[in-house]
Every structure is written in C-alpha cells, then in structure tokens.
PDB file of N, CA and C in Angstrom:
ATOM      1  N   UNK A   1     -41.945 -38.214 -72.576  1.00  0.00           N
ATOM      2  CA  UNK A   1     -42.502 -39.096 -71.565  1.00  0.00           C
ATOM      3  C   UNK A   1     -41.390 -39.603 -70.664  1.00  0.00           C
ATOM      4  N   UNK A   2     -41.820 -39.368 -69.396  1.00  0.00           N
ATOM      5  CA  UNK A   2     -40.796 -39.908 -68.429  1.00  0.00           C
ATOM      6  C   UNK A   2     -41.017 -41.113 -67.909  1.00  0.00           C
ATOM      7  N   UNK A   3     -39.489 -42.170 -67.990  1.00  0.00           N
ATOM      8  CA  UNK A   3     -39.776 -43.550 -67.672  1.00  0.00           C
ATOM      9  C   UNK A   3     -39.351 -44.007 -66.652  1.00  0.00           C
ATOM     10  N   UNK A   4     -39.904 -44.798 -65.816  1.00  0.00           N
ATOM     11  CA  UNK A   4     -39.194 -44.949 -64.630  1.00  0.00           C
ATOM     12  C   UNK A   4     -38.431 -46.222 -64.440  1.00  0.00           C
ATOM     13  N   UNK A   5     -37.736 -46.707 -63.699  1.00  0.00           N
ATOM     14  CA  UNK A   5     -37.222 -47.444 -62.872  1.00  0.00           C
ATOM     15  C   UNK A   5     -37.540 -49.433 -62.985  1.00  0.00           C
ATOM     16  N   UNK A   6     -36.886 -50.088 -63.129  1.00  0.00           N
ATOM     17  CA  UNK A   6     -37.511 -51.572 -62.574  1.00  0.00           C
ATOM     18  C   UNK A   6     -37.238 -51.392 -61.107  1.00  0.00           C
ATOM     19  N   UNK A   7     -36.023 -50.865 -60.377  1.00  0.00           N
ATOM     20  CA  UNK A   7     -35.544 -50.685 -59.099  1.00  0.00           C
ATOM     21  C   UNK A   7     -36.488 -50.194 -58.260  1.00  0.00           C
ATOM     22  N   UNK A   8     -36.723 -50.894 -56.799  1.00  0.00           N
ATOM     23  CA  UNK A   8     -37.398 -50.564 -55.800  1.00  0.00           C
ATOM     24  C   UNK A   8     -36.820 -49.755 -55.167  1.00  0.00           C
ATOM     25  N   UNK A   9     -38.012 -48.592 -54.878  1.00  0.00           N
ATOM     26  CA  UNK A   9     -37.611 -47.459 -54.179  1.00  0.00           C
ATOM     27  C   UNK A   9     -36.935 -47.482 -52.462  1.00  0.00           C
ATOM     28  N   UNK A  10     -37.849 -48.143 -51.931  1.00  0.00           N
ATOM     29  CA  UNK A  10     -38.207 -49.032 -50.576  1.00  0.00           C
ATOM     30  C   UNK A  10     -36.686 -49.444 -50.163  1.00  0.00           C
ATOM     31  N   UNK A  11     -36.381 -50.293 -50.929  1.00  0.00           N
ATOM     32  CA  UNK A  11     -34.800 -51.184 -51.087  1.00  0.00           C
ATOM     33  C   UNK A  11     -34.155 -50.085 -51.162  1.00  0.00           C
ATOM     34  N   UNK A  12     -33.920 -49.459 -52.018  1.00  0.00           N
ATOM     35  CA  UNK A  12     -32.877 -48.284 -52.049  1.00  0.00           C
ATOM     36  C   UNK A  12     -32.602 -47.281 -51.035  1.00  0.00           C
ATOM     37  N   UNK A  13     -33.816 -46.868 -50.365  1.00  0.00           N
ATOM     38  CA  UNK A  13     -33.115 -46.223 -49.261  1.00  0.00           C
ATOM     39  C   UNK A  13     -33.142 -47.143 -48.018  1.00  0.00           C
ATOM     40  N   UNK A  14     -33.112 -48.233 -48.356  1.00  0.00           N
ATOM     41  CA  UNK A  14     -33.117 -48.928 -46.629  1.00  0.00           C
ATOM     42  C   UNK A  14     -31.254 -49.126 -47.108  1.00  0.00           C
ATOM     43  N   UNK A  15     -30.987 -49.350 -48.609  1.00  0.00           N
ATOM     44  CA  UNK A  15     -29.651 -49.914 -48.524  1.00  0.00           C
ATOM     45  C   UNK A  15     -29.101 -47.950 -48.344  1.00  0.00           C
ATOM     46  N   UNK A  16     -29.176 -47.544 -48.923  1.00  0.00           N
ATOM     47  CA  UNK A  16     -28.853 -46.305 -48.396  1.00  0.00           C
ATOM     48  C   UNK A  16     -28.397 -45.826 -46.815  1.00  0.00           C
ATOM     49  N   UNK A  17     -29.740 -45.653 -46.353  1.00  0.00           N
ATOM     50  CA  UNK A  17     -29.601 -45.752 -45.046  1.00  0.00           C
ATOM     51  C   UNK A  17     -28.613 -46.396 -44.072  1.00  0.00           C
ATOM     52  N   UNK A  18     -28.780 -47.865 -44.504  1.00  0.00           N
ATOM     53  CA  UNK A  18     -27.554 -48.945 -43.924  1.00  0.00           C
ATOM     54  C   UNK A  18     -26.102 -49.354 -44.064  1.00  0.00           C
ATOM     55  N   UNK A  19     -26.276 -48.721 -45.691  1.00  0.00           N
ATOM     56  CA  UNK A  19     -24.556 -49.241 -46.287  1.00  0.00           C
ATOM     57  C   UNK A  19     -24.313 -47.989 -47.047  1.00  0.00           C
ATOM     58  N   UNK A  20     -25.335 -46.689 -46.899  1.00  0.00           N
ATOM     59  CA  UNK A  20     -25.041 -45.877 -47.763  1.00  0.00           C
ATOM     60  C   UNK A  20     -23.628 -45.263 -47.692  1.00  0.00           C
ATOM     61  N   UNK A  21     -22.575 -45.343 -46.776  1.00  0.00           N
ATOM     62  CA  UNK A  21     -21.140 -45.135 -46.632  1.00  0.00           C
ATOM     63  C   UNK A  21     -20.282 -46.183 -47.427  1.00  0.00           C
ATOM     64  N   UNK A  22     -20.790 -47.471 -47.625  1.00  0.00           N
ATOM     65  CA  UNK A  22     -20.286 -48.808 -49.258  1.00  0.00           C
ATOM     66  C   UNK A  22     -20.557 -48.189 -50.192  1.00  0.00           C
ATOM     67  N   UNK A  23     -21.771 -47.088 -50.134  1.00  0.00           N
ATOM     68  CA  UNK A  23     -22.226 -46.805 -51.502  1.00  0.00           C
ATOM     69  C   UNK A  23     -23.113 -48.185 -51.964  1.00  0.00           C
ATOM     70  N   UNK A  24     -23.830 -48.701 -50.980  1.00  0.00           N
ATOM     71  CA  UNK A  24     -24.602 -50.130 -51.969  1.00  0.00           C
ATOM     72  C   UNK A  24     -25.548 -49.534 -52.776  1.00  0.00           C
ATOM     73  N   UNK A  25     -26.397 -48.539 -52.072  1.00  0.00           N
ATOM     74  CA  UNK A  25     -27.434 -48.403 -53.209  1.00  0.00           C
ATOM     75  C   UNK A  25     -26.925 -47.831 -54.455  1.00  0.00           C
ATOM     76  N   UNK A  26     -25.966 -47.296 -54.197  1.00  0.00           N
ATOM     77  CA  UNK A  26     -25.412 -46.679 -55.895  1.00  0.00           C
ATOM     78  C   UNK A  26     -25.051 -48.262 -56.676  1.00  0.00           C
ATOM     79  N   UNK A  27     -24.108 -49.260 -55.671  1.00  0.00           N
ATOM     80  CA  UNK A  27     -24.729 -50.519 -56.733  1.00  0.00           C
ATOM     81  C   UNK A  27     -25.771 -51.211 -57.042  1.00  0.00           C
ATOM     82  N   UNK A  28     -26.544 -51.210 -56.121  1.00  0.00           N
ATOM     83  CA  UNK A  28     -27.637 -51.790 -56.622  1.00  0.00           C
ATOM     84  C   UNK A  28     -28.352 -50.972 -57.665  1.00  0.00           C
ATOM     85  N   UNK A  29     -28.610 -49.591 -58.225  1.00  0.00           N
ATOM     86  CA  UNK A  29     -28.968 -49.156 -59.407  1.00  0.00           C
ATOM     87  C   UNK A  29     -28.155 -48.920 -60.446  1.00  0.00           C
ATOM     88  N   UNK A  30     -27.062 -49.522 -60.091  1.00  0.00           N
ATOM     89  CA  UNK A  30     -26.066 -49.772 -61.349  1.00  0.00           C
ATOM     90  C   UNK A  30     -25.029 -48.484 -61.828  1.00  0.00           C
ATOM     91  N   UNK A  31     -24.959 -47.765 -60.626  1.00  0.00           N
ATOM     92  CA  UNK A  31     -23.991 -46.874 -60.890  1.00  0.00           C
ATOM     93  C   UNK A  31     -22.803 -47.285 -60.053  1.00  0.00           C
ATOM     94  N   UNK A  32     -21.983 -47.941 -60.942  1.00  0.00           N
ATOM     95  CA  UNK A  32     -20.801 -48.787 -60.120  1.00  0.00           C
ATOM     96  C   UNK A  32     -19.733 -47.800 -59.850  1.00  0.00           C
ATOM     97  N   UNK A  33     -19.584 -46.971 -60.676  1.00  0.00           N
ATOM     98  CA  UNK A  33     -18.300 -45.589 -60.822  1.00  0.00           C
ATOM     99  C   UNK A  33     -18.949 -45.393 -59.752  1.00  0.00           C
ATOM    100  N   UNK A  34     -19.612 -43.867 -59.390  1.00  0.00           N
ATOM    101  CA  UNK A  34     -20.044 -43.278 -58.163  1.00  0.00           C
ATOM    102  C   UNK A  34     -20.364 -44.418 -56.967  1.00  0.00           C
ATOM    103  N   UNK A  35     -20.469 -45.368 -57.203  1.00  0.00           N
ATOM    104  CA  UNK A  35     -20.709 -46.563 -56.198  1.00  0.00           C
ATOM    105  C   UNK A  35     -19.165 -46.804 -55.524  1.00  0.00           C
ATOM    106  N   UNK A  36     -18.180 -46.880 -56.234  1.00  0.00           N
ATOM    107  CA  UNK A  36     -16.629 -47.412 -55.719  1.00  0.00           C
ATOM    108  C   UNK A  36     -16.084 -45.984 -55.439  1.00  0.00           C
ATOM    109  N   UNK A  37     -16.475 -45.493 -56.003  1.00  0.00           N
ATOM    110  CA  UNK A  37     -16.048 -43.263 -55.157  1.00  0.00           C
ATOM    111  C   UNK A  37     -16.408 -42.959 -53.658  1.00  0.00           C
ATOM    112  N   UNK A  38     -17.668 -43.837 -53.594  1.00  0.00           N
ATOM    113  CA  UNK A  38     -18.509 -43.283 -52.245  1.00  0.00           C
ATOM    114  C   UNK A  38     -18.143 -44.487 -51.114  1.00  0.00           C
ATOM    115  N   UNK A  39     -17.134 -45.814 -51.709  1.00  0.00           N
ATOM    116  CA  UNK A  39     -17.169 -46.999 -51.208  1.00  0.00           C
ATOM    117  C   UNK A  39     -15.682 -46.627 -50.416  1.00  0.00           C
ATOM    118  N   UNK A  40     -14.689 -46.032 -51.328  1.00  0.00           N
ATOM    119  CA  UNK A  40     -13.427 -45.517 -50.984  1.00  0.00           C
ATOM    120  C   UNK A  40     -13.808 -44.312 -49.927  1.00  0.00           C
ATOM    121  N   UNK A  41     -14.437 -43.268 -50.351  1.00  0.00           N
ATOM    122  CA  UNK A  41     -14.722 -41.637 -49.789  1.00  0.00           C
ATOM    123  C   UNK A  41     -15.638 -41.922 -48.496  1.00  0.00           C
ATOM    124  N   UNK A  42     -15.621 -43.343 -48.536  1.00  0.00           N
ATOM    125  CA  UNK A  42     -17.275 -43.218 -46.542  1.00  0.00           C
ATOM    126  C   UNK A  42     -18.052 -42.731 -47.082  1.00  0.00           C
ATOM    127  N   UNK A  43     -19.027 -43.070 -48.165  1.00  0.00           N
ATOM    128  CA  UNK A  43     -19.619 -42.014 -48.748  1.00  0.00           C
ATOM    129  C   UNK A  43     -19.380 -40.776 -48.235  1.00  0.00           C
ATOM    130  N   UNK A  44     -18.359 -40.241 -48.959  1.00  0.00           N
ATOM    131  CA  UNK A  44     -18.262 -38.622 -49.069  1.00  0.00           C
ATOM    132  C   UNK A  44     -18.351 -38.057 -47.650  1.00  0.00           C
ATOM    133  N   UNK A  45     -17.594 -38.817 -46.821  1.00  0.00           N
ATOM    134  CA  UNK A  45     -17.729 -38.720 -45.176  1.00  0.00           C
ATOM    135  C   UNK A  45     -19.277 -38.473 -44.610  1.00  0.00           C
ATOM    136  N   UNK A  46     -20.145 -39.285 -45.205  1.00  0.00           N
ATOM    137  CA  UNK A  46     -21.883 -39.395 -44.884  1.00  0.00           C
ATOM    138  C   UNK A  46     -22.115 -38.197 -45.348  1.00  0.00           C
ATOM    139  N   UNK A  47     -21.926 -37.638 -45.597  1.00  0.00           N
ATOM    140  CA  UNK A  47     -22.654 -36.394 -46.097  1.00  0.00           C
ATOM    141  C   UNK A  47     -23.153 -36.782 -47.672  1.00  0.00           C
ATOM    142  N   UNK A  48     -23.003 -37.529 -48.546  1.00  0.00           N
ATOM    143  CA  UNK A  48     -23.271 -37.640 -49.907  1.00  0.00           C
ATOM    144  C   UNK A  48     -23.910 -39.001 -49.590  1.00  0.00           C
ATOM    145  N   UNK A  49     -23.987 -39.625 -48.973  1.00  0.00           N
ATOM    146  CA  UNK A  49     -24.534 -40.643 -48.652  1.00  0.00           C
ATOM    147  C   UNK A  49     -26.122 -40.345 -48.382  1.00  0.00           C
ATOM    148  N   UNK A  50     -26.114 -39.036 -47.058  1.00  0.00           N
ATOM    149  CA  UNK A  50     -27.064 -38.724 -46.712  1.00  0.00           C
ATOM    150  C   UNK A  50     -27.945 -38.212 -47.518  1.00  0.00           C
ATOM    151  N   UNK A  51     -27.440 -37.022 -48.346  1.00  0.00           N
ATOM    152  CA  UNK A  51     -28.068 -36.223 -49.556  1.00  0.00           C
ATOM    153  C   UNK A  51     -28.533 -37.310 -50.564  1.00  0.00           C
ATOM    154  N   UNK A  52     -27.778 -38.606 -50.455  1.00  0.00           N
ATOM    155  CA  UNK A  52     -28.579 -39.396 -51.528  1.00  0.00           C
ATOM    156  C   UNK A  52     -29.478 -40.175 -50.789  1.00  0.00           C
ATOM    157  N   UNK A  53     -29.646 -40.650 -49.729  1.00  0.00           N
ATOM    158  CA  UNK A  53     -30.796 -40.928 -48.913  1.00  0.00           C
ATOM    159  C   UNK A  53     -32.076 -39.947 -49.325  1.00  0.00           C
ATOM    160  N   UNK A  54     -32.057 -38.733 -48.672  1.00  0.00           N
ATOM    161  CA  UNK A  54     -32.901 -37.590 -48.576  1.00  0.00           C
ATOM    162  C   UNK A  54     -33.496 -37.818 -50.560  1.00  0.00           C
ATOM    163  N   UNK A  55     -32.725 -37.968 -51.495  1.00  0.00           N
ATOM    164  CA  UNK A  55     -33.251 -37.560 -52.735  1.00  0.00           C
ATOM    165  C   UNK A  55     -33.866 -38.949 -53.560  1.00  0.00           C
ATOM    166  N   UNK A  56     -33.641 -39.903 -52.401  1.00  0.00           N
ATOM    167  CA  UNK A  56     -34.634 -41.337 -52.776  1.00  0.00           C
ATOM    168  C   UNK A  56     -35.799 -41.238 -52.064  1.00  0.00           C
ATOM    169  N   UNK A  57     -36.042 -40.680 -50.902  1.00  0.00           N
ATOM    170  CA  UNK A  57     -37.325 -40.609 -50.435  1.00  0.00           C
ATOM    171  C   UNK A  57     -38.414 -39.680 -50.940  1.00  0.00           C
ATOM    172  N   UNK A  58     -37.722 -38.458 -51.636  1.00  0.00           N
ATOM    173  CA  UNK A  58     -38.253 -37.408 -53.096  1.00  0.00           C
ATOM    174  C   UNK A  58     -38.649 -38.148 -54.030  1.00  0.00           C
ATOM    175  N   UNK A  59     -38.000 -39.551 -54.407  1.00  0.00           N
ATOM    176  CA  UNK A  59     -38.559 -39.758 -55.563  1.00  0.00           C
ATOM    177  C   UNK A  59     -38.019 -39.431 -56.953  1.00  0.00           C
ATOM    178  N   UNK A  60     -36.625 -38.650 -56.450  1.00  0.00           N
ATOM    179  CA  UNK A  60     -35.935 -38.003 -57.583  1.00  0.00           C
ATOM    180  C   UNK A  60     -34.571 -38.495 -57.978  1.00  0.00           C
ATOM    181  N   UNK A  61     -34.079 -39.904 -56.782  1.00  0.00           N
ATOM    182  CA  UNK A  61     -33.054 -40.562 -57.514  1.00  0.00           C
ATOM    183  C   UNK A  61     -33.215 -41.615 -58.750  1.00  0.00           C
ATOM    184  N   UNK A  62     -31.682 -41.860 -59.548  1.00  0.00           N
ATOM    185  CA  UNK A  62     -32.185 -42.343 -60.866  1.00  0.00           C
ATOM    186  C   UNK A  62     -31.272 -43.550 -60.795  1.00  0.00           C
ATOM    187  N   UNK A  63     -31.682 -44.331 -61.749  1.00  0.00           N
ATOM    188  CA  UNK A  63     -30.705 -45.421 -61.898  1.00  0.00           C
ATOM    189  C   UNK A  63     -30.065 -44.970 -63.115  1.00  0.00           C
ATOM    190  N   UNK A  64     -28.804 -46.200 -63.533  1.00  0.00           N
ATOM    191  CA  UNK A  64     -27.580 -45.878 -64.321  1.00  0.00           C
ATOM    192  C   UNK A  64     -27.981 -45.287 -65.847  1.00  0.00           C
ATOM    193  N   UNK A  65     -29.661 -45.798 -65.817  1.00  0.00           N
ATOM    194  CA  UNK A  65     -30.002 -44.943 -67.374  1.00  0.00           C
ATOM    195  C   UNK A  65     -30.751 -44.144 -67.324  1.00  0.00           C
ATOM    196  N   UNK A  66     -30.473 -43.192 -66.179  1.00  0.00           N
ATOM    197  CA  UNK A  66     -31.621 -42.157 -66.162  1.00  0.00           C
ATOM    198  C   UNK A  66     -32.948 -42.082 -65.654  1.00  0.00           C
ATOM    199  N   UNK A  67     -33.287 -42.892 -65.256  1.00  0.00           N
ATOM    200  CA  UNK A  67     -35.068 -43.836 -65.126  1.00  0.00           C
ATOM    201  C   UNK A  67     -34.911 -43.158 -63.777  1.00  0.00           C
ATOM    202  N   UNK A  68     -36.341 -42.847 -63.330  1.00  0.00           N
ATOM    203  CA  UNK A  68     -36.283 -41.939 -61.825  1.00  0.00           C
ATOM    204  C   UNK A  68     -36.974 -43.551 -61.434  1.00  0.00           C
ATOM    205  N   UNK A  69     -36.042 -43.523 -60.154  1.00  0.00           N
ATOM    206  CA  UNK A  69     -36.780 -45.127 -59.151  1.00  0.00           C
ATOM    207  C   UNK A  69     -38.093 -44.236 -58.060  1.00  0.00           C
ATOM    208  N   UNK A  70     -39.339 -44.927 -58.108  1.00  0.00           N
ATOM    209  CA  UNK A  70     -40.230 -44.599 -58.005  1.00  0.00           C
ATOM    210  C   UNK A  70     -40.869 -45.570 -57.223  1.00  0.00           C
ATOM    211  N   UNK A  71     -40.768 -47.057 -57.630  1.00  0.00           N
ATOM    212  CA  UNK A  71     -41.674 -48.049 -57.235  1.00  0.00           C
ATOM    213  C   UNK A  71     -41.541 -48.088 -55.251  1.00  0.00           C
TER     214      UNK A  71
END
C-alpha cells in the first residue's frame, strides 16, 4: 500500500517555481541534503529545479520518507 504525503502539493510547486534555484521546496519536504546541493548549485543551474517542478505537478515527487506528495 502506497502512502502519501502530509505535504501540500499546491505549496510545493509554487515554492518550486519561485525559490526552486534555494532549493525551498526540497526544504520544505524535508530533504535538507539535496535542498543545500541545489541552494549552492542555482538549483543545478535551473535545470534540476525545473525537472523537479515538472515531477510535482505529476504527482510523483516525494518527501524525505518516501510518501508521494499528492494533496
């Protein structure tokens, strides 16, 4: 059984979208490592920023325990 998320989906890619080069939404679902990688890297010069935009509006990004954010 797959479990999802307390994290709002909604929130995540607006912080994405906006700060996704801080990497906020990687903190706000609690992935602080890949969060301070993407905070140093511009997220990944927007390009990993973007790809993680694109894979929150899928429905297929996760937070730090695996849980797909959905809400």
């Amino acid at each position: 059984m797959e479990t999802t998320s307390d994290k709002n989906k909604i929130l995540a890619a607006i912080l994405a979208f906006f700060f996704g080069v801080f990497g906020a939404h990687r903190f706000y679902v609690g992935k602080i490592g890949t969060g301070v990688i993407q905070l140093f890297t511009i997220g990944g010069l927007g390009i990993w920023c973007f790809i993680d935009f694109i894979i929150i509006l899928f429905g297929e990004f996760t937070d730090s325990e695996g849980n797909k954010i959905r809400q």
